[in-house]
PDB file of N, CA and C in Angstrom:
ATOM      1  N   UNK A   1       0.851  -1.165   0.000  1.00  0.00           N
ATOM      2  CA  UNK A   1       0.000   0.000   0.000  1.00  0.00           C
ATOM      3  C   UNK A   1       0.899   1.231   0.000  1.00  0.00           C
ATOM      4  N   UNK A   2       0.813   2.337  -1.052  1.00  0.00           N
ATOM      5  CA  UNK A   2       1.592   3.423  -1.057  1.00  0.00           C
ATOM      6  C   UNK A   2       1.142   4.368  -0.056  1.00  0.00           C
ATOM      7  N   UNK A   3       2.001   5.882  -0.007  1.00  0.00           N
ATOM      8  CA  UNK A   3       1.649   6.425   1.684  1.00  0.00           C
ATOM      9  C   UNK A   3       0.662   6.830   0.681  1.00  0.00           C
ATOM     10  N   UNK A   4      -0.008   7.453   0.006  1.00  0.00           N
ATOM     11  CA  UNK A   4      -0.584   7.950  -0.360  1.00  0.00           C
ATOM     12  C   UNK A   4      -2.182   7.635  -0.044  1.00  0.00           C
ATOM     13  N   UNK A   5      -1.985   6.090  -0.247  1.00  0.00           N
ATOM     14  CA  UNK A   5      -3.430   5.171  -0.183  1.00  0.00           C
ATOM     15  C   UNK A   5      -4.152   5.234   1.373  1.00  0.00           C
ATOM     16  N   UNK A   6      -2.700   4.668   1.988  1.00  0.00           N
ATOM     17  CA  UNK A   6      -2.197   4.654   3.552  1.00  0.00           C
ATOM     18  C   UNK A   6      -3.222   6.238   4.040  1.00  0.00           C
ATOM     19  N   UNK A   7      -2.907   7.390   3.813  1.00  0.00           N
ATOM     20  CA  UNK A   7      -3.576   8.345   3.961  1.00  0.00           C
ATOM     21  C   UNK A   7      -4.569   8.710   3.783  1.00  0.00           C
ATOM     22  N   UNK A   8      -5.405   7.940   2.688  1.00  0.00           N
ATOM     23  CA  UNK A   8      -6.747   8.432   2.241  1.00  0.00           C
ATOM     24  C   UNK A   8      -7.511   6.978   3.246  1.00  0.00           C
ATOM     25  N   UNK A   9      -6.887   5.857   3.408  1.00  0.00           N
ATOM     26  CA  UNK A   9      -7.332   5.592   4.345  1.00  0.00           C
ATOM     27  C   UNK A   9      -7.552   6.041   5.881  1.00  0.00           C
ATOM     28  N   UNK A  10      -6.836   6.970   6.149  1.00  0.00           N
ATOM     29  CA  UNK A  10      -6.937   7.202   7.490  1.00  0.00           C
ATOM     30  C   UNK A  10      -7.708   8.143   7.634  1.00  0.00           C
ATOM     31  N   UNK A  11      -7.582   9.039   6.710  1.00  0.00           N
ATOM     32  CA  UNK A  11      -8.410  10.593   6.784  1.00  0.00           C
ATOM     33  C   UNK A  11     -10.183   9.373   6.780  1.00  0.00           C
ATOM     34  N   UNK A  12     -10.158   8.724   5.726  1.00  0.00           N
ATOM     35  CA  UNK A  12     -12.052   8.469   5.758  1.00  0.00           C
ATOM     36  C   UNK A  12     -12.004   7.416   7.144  1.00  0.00           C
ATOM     37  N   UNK A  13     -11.294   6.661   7.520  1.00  0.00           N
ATOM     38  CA  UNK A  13     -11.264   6.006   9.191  1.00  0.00           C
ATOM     39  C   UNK A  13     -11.452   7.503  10.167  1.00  0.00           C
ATOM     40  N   UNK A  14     -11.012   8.247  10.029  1.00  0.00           N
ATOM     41  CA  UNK A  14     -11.278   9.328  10.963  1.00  0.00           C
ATOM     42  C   UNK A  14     -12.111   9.928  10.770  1.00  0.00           C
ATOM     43  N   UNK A  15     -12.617  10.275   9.849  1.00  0.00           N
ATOM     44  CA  UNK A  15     -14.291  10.735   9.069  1.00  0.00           C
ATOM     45  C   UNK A  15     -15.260  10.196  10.145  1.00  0.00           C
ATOM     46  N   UNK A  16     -15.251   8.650   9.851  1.00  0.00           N
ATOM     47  CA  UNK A  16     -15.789   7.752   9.970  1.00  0.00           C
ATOM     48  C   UNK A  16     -16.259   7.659  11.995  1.00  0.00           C
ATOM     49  N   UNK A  17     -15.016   7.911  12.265  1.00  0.00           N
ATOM     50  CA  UNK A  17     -15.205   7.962  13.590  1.00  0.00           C
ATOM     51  C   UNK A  17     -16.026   9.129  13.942  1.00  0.00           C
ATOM     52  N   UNK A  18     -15.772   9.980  13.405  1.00  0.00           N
ATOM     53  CA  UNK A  18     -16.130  11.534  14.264  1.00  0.00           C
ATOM     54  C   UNK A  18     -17.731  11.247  14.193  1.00  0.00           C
ATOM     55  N   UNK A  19     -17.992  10.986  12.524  1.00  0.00           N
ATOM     56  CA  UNK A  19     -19.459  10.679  12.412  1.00  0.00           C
ATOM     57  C   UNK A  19     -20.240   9.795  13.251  1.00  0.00           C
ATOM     58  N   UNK A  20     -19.850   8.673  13.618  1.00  0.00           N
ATOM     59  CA  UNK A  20     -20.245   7.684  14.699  1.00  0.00           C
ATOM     60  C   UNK A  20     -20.117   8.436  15.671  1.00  0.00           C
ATOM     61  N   UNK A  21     -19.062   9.371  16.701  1.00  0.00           N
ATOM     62  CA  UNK A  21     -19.383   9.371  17.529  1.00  0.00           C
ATOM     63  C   UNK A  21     -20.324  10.538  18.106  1.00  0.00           C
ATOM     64  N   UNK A  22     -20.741  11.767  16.691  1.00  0.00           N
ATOM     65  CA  UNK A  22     -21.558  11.982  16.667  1.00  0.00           C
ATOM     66  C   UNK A  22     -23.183  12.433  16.415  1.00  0.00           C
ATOM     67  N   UNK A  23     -23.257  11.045  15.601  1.00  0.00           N
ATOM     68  CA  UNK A  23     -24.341  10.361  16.410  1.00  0.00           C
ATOM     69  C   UNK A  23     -24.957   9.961  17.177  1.00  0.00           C
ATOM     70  N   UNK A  24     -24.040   9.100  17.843  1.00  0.00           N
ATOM     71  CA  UNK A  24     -24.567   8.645  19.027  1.00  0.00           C
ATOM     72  C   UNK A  24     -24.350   9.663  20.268  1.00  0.00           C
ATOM     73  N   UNK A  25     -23.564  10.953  20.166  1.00  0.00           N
ATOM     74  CA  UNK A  25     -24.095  11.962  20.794  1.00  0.00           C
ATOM     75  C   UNK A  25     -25.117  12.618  20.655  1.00  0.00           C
ATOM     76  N   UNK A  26     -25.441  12.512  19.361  1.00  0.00           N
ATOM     77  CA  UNK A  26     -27.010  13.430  18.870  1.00  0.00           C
ATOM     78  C   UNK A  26     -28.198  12.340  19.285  1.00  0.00           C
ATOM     79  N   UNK A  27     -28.042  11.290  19.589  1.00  0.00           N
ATOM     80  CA  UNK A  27     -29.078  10.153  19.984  1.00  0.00           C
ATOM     81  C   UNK A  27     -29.269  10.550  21.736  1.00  0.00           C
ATOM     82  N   UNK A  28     -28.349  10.429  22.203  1.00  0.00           N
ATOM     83  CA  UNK A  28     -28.160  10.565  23.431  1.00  0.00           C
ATOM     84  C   UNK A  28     -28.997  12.069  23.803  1.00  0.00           C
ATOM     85  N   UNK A  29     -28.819  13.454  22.773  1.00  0.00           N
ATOM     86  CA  UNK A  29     -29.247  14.699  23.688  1.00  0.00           C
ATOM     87  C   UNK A  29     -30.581  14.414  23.160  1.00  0.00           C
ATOM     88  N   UNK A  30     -31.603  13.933  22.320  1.00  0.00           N
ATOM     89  CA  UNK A  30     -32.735  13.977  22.263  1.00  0.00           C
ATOM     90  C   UNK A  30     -33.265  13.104  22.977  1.00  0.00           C
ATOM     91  N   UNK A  31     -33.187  12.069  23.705  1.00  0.00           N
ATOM     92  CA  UNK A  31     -33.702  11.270  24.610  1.00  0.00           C
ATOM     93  C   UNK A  31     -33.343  11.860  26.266  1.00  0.00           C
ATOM     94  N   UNK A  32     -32.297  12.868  26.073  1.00  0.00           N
ATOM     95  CA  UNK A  32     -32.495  13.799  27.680  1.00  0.00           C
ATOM     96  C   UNK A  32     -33.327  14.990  27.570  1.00  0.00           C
ATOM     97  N   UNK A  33     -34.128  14.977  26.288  1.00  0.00           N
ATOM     98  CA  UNK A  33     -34.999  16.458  26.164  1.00  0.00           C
ATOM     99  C   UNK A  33     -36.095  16.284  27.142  1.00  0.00           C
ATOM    100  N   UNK A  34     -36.893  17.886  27.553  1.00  0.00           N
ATOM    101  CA  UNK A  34     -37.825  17.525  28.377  1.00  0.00           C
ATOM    102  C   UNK A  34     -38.894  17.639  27.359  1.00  0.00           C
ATOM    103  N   UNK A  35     -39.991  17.471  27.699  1.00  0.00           N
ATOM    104  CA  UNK A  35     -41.067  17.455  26.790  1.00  0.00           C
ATOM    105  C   UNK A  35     -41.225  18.597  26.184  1.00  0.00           C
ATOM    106  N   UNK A  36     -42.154  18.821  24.855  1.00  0.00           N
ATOM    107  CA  UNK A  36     -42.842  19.902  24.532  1.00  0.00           C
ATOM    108  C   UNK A  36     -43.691  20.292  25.535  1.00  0.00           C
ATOM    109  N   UNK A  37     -43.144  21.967  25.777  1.00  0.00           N
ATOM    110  CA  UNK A  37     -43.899  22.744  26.572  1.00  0.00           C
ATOM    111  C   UNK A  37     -45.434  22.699  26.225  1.00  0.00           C
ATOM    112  N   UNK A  38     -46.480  22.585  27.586  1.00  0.00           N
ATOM    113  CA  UNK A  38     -47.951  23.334  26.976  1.00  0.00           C
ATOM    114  C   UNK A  38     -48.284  24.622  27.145  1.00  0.00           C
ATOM    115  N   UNK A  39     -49.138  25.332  27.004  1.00  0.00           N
ATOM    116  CA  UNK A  39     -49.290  26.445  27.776  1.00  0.00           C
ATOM    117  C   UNK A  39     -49.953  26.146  29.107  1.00  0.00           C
ATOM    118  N   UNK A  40     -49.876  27.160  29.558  1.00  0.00           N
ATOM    119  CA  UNK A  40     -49.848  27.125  31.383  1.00  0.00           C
ATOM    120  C   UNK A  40     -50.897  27.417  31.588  1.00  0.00           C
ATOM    121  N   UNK A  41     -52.150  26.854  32.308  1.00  0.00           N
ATOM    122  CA  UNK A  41     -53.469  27.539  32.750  1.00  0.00           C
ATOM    123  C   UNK A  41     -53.179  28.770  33.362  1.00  0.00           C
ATOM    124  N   UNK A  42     -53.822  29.859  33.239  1.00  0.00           N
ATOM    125  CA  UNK A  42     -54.352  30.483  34.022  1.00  0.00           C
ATOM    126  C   UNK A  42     -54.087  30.867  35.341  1.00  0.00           C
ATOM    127  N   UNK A  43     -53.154  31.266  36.208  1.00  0.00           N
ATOM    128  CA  UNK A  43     -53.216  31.205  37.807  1.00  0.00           C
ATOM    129  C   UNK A  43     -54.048  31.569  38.016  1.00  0.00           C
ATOM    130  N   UNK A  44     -54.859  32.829  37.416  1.00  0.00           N
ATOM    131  CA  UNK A  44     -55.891  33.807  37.938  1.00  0.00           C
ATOM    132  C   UNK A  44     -56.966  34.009  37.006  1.00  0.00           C
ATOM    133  N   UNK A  45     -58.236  33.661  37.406  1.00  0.00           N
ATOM    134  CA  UNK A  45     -59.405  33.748  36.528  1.00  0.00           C
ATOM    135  C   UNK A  45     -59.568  34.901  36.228  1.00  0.00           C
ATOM    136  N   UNK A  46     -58.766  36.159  36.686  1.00  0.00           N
ATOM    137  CA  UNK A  46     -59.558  37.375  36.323  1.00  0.00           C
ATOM    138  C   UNK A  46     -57.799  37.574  35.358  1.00  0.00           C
ATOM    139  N   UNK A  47     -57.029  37.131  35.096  1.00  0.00           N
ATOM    140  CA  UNK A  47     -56.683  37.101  33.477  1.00  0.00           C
ATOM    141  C   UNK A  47     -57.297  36.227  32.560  1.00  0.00           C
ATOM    142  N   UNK A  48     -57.875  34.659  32.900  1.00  0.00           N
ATOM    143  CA  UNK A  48     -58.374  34.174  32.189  1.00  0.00           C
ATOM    144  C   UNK A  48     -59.769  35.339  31.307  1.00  0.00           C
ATOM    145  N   UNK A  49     -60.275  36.353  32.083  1.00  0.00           N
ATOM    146  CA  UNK A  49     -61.223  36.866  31.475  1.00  0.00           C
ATOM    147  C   UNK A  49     -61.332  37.695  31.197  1.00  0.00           C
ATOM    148  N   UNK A  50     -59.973  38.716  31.218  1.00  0.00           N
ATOM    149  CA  UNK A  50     -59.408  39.522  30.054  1.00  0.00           C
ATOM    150  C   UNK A  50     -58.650  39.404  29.324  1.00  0.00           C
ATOM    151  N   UNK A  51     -58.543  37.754  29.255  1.00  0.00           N
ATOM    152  CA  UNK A  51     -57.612  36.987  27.812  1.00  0.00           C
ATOM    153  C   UNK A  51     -59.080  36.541  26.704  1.00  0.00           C
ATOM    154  N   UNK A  52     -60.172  37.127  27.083  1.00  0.00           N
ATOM    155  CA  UNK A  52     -61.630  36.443  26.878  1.00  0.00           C
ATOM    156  C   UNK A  52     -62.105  37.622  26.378  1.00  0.00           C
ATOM    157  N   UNK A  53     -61.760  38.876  26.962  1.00  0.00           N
ATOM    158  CA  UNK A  53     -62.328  39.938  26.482  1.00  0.00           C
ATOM    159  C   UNK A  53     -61.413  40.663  25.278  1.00  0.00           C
ATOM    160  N   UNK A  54     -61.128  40.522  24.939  1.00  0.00           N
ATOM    161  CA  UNK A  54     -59.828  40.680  24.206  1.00  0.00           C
ATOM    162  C   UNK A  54     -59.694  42.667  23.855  1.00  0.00           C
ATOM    163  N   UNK A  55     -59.657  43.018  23.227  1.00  0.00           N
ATOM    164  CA  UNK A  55     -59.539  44.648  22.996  1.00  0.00           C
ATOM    165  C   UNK A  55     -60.469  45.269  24.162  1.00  0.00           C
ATOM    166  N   UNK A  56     -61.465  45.242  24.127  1.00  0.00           N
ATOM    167  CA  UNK A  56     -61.942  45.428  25.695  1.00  0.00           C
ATOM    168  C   UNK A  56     -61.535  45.398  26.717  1.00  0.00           C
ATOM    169  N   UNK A  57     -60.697  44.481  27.194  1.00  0.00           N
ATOM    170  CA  UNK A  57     -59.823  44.440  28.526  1.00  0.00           C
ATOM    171  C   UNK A  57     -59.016  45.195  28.520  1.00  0.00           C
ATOM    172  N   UNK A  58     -58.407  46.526  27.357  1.00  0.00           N
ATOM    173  CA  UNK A  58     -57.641  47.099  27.661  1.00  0.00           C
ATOM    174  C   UNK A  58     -57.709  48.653  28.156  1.00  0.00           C
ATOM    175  N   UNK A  59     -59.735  48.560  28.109  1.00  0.00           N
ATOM    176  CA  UNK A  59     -59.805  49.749  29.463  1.00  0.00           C
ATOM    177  C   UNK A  59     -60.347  49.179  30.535  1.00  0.00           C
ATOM    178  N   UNK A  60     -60.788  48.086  30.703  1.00  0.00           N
ATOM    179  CA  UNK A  60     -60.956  47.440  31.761  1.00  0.00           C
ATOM    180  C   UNK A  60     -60.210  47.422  33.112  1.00  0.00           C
ATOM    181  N   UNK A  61     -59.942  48.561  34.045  1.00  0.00           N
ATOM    182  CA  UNK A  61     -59.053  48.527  35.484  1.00  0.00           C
ATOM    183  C   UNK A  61     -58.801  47.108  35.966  1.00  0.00           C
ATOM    184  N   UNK A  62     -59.998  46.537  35.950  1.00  0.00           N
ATOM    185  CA  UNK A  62     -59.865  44.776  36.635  1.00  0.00           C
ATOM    186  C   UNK A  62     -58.464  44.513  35.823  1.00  0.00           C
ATOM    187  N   UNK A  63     -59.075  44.337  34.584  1.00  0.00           N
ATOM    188  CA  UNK A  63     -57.645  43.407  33.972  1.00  0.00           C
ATOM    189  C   UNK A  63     -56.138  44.122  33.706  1.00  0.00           C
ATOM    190  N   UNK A  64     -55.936  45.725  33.609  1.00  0.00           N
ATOM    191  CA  UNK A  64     -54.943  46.184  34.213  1.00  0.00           C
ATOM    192  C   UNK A  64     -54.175  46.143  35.292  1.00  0.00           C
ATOM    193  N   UNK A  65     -54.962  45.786  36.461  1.00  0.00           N
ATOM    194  CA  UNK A  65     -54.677  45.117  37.581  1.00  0.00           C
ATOM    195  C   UNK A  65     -54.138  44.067  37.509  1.00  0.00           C
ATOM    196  N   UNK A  66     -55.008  43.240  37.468  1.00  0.00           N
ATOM    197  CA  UNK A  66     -54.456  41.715  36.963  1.00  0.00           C
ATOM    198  C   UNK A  66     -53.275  41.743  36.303  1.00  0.00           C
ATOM    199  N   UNK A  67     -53.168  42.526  35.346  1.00  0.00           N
ATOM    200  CA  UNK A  67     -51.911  42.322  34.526  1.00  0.00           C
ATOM    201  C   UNK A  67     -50.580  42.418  35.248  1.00  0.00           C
ATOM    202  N   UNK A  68     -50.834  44.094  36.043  1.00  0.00           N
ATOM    203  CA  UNK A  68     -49.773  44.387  36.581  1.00  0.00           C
ATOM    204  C   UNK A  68     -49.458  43.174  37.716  1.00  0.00           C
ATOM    205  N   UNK A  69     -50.020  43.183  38.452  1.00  0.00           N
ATOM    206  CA  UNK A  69     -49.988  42.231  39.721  1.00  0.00           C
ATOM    207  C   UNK A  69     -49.045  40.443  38.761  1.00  0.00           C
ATOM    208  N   UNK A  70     -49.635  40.208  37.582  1.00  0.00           N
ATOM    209  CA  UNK A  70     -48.933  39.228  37.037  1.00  0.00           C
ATOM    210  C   UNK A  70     -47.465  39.658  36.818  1.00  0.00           C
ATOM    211  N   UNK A  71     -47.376  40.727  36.277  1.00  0.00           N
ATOM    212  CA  UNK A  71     -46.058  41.067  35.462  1.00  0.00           C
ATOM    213  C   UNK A  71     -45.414  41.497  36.867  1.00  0.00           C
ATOM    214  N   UNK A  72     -45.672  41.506  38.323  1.00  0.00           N
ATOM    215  CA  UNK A  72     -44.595  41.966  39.158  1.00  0.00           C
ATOM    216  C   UNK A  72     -44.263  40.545  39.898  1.00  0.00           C
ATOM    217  N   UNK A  73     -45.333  39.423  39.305  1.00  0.00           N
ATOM    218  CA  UNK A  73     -45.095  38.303  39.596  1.00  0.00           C
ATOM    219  C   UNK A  73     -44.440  37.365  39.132  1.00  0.00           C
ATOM    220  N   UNK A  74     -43.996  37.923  37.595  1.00  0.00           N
ATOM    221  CA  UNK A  74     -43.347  37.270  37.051  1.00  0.00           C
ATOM    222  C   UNK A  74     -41.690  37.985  37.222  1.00  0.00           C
ATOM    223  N   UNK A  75     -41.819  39.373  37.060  1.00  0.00           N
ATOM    224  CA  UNK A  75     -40.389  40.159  36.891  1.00  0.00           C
ATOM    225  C   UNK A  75     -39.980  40.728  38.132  1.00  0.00           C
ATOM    226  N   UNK A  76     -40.412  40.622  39.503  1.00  0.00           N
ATOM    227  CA  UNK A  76     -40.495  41.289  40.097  1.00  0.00           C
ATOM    228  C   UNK A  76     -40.971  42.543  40.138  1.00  0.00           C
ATOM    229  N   UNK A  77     -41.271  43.555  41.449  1.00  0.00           N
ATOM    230  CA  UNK A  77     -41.351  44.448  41.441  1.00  0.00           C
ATOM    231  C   UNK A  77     -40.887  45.678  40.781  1.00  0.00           C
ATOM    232  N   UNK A  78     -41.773  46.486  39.974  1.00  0.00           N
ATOM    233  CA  UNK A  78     -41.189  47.536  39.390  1.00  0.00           C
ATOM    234  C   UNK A  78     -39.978  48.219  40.180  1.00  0.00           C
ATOM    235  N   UNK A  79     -38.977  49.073  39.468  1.00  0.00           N
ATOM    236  CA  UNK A  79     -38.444  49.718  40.208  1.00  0.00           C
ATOM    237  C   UNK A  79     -38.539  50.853  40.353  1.00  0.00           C
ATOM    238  N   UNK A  80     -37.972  51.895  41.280  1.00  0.00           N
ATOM    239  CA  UNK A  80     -38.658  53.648  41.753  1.00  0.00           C
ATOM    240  C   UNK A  80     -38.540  54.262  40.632  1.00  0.00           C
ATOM    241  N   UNK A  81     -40.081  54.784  40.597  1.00  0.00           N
ATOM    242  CA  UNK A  81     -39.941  55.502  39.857  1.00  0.00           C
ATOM    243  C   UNK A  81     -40.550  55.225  37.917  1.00  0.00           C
ATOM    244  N   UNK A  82     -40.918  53.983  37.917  1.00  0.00           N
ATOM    245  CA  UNK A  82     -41.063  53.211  36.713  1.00  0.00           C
ATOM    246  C   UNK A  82     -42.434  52.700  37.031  1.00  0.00           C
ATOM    247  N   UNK A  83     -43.324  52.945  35.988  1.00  0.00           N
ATOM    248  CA  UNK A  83     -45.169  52.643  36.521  1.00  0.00           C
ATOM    249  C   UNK A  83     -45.004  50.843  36.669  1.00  0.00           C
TER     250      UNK A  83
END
């Protein structure tokens, strides 16, 4: 076998490997996935019913409320000075 041959064998043996091994790394991270997300009910019926009222709820005080009270629940508290 000339070096030449010798070489084109090794380069596609090393191909060969990388590809196998990943694969079976790409096998491995989709079987540690967590599920498809669903959406999340509702904590609070009084967003469920200005997610119901739709353009309406946005003079609605109730569901401004609601909103805010969600969004300081999710991001924390506004900070000074910021509605």
């Amino acid at each position: 076998m000339t070096q030449s041959r010798f070489l084109q064998a090794l380069v596609w043996g090393t191909a060969l490997i990388i590809l196998l091994g990943a694969a079976l790394l790409a096998g491995r991270a989709t079987s540690d996935t967590a599920p498809a997300a669903r959406p999340a009910p509702a904590r609070d019926g009084e967003l469920a019913r200005c997610r119901a009222a739709g353009e309406a709820a946005l003079a609605d005080p109730g569901c401004r409320r609601a909103w805010d009270t969600a969004r300081a629940r999710f991001f924390g508290p506004a900070p000074e000075g910021r509605p």
